[in-house]
C-alpha atoms as a PDB file:
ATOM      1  CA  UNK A   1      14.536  -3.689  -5.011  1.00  0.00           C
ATOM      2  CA  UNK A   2      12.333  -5.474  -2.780  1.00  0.00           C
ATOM      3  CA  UNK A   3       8.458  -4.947  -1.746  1.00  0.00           C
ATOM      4  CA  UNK A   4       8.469  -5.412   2.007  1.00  0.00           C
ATOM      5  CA  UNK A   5       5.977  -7.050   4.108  1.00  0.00           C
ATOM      6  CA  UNK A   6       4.295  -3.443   5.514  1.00  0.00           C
ATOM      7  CA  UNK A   7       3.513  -2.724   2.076  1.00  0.00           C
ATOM      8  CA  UNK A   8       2.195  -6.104   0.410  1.00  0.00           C
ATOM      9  CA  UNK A   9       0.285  -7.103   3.893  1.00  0.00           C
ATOM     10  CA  UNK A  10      -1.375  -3.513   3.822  1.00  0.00           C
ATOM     11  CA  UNK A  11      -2.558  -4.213  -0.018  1.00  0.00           C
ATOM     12  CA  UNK A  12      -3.582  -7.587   1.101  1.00  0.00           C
ATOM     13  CA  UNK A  13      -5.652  -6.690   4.325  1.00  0.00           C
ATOM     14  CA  UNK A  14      -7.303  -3.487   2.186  1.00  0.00           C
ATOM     15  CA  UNK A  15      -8.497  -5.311  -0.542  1.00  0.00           C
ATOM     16  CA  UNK A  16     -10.043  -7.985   1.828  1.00  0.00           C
ATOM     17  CA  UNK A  17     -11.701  -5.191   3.183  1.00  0.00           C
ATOM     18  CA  UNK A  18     -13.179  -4.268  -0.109  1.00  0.00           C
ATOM     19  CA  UNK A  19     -14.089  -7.423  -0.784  1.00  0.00           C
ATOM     20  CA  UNK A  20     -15.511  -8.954   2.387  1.00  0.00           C
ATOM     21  CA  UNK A  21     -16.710  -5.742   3.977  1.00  0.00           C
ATOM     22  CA  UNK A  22     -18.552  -4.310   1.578  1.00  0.00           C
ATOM     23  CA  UNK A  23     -19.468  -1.590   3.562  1.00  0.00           C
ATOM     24  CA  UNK A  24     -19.991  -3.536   7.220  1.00  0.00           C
ATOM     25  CA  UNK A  25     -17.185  -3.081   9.973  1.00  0.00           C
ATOM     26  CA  UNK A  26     -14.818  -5.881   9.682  1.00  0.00           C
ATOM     27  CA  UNK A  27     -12.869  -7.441  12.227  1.00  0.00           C
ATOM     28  CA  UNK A  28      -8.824  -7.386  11.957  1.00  0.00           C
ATOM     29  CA  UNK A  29      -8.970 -11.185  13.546  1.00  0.00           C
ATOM     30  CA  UNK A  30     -11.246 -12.235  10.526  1.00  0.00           C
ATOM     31  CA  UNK A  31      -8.682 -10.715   7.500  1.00  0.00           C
ATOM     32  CA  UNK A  32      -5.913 -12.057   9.305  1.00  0.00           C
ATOM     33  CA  UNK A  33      -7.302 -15.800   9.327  1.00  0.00           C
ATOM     34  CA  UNK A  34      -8.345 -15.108   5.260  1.00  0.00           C
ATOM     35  CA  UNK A  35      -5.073 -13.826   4.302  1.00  0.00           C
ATOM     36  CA  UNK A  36      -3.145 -15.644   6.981  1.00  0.00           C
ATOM     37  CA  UNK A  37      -1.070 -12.557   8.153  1.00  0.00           C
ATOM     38  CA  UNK A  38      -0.308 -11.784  11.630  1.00  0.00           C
ATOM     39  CA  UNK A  39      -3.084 -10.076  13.602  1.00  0.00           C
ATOM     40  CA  UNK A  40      -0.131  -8.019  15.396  1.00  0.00           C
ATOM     41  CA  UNK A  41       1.301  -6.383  12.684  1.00  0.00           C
ATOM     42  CA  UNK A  42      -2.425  -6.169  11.184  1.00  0.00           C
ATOM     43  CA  UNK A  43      -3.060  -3.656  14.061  1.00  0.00           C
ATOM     44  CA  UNK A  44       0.085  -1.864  13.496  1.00  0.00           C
ATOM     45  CA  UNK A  45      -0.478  -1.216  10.084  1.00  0.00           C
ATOM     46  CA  UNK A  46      -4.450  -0.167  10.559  1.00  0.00           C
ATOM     47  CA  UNK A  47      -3.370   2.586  13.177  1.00  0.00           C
ATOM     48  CA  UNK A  48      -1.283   4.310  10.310  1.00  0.00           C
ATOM     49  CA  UNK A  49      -4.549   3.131   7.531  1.00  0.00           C
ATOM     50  CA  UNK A  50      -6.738   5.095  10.111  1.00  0.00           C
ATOM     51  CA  UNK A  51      -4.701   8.387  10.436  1.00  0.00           C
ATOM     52  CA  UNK A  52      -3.924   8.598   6.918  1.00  0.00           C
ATOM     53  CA  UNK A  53      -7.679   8.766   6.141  1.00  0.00           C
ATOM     54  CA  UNK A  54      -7.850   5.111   4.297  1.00  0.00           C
ATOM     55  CA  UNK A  55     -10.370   3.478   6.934  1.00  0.00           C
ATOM     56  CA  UNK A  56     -12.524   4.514   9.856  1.00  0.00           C
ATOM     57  CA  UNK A  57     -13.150   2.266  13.224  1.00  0.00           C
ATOM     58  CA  UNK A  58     -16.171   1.061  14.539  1.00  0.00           C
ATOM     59  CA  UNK A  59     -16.484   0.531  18.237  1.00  0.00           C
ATOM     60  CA  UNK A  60     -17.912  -2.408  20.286  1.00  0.00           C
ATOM     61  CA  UNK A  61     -18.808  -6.130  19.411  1.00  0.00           C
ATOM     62  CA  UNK A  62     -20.207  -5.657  16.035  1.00  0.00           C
ATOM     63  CA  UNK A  63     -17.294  -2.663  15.252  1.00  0.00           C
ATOM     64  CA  UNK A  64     -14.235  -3.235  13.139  1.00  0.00           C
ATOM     65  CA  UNK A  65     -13.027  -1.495   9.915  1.00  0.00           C
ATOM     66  CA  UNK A  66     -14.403  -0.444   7.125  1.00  0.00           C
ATOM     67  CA  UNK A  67     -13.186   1.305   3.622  1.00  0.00           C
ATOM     68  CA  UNK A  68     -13.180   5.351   4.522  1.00  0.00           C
ATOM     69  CA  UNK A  69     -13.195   5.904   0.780  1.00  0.00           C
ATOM     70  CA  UNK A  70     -14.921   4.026  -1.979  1.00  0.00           C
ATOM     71  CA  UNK A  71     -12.803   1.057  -3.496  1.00  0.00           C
ATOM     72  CA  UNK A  72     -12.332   2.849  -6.538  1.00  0.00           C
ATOM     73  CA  UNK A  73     -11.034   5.468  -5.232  1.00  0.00           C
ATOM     74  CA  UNK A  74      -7.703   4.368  -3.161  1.00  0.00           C
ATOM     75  CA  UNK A  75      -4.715   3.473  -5.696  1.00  0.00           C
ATOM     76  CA  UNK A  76      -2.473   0.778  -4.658  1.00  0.00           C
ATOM     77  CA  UNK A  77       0.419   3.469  -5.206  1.00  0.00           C
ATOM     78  CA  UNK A  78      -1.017   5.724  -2.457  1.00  0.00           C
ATOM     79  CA  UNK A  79      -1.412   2.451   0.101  1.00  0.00           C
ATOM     80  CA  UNK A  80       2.284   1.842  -0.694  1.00  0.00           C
ATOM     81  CA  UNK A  81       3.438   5.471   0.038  1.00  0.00           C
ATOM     82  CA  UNK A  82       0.718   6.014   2.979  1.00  0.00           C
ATOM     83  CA  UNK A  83       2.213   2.840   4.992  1.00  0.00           C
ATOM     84  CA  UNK A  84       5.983   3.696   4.043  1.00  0.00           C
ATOM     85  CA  UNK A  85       6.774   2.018   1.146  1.00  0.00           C
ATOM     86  CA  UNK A  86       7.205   4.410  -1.521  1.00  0.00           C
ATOM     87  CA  UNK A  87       8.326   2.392  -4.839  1.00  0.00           C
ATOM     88  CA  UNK A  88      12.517   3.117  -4.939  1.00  0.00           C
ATOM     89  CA  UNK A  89      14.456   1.689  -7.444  1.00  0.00           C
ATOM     90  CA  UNK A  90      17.243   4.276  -7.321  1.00  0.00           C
ATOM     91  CA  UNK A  91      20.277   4.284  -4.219  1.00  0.00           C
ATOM     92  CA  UNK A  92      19.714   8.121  -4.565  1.00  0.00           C
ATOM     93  CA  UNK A  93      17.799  10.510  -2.379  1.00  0.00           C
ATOM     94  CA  UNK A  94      15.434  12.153  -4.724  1.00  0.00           C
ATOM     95  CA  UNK A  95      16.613  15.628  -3.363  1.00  0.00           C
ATOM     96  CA  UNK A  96      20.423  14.862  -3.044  1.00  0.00           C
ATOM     97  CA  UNK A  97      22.629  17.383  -5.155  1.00  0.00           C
ATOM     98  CA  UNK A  98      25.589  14.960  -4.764  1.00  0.00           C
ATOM     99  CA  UNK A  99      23.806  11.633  -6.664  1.00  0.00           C
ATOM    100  CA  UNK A 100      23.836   7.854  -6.328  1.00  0.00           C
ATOM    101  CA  UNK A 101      27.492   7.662  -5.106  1.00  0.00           C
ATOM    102  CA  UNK A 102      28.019  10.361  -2.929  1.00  0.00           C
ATOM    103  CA  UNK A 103      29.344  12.682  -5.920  1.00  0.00           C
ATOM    104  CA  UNK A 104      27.709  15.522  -8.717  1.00  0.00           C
ATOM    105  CA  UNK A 105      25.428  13.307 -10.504  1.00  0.00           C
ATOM    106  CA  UNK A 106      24.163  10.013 -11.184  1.00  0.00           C
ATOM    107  CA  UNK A 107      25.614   7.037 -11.660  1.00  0.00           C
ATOM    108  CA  UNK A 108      25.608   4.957 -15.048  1.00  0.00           C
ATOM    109  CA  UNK A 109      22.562   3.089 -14.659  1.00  0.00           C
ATOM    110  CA  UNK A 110      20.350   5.930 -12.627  1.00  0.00           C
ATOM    111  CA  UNK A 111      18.207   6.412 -15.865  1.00  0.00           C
ATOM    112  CA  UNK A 112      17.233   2.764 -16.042  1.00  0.00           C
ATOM    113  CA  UNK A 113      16.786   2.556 -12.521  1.00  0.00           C
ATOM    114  CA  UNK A 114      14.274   5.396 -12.423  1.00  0.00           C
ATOM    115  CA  UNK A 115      12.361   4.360 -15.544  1.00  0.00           C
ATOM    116  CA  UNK A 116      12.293   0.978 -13.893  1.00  0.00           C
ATOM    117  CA  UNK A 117      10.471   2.811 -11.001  1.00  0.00           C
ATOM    118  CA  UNK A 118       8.026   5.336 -13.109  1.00  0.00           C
ATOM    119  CA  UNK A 119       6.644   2.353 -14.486  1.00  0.00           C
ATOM    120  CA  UNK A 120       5.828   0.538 -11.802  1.00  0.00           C
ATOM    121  CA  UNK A 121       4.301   3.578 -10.180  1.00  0.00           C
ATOM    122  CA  UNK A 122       2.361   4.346 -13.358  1.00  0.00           C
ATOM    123  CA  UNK A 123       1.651   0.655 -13.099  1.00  0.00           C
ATOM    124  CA  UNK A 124       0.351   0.310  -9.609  1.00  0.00           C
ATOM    125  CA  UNK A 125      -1.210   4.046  -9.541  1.00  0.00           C
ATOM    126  CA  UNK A 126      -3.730   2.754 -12.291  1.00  0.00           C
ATOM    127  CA  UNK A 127      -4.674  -0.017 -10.252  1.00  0.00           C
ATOM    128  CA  UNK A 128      -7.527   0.733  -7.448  1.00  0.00           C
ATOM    129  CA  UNK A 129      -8.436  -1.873  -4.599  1.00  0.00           C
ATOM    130  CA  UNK A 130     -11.500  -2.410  -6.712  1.00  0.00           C
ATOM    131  CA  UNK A 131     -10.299  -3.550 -10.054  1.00  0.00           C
ATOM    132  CA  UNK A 132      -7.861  -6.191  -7.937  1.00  0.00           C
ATOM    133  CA  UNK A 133     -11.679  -7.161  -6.040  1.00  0.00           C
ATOM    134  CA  UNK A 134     -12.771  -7.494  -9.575  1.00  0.00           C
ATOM    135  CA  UNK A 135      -9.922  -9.269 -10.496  1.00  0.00           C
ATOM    136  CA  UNK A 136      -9.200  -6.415 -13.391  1.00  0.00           C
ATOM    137  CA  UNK A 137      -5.410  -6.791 -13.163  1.00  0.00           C
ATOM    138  CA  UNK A 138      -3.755  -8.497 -15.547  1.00  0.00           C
END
């Protein structure tokens, strides 16, 4: 199980937002030098942050992005499954009848596999952009 880079760079580019912006239109050019990520797949991601009601645009030379929701409010969990990168830990399709190997139920180690991944949602879904700006994570 692996985070990918959609995921982790959309955490990273949010909670600059948080931080920097504080409420002022940021730039995608000015995260992307702070959390040296590529401006290109910065704009990617922000298209899907935008329609999935996470940030707003500002037009024009002082325009950029800012927080649509208060920092409190947006759980790392839901930035995770907004971009596309729901937390798996299981082979299994979470409506398949036919299980982890293609046959009636689970395999041997499903029930570890999914505890593994209830924590960490539990985990990241009591974590907001704002305690990470407050450094509240430990």
């Amino acid at each position: 199980m692996k985070l990918g880079t959609k995921g982790r760079y959309a955490v990273m580019a949010l909670v600059d937002l948080a931080y920097y912006g504080k409420g002022k239109p940021l730039a995608l050019t000015e995260i992307a030098a702070r959390q040296a990520l590529p401006i290109a797949y910065l704009e990617q991601l922000f298209v899907t942050l935008r329609q999935k009601g996470f940030v707003t645009s500002t037009r024009g030379q002082q325009g950029g992005y800012t927080l649509a929701l208060d920092a409190d409010a947006i759980r790392i969990s839901e930035v995770l499954e907004a971009i596309g990168e729901p937390l798996k830990t299981t082979r299994c399709k979470r409506e398949s009848d036919t299980g982890c190997l293609g046959v009636k139920g689970p395999c041997l180690t499903h029930a570890l596999w999914a505890g593994l991944g209830r924590q960490m949602y539990q985990y990241l879904n009591g974590i907001s952009l704002a305690d990470v700006c407050e450094r509240r994570v430990s």
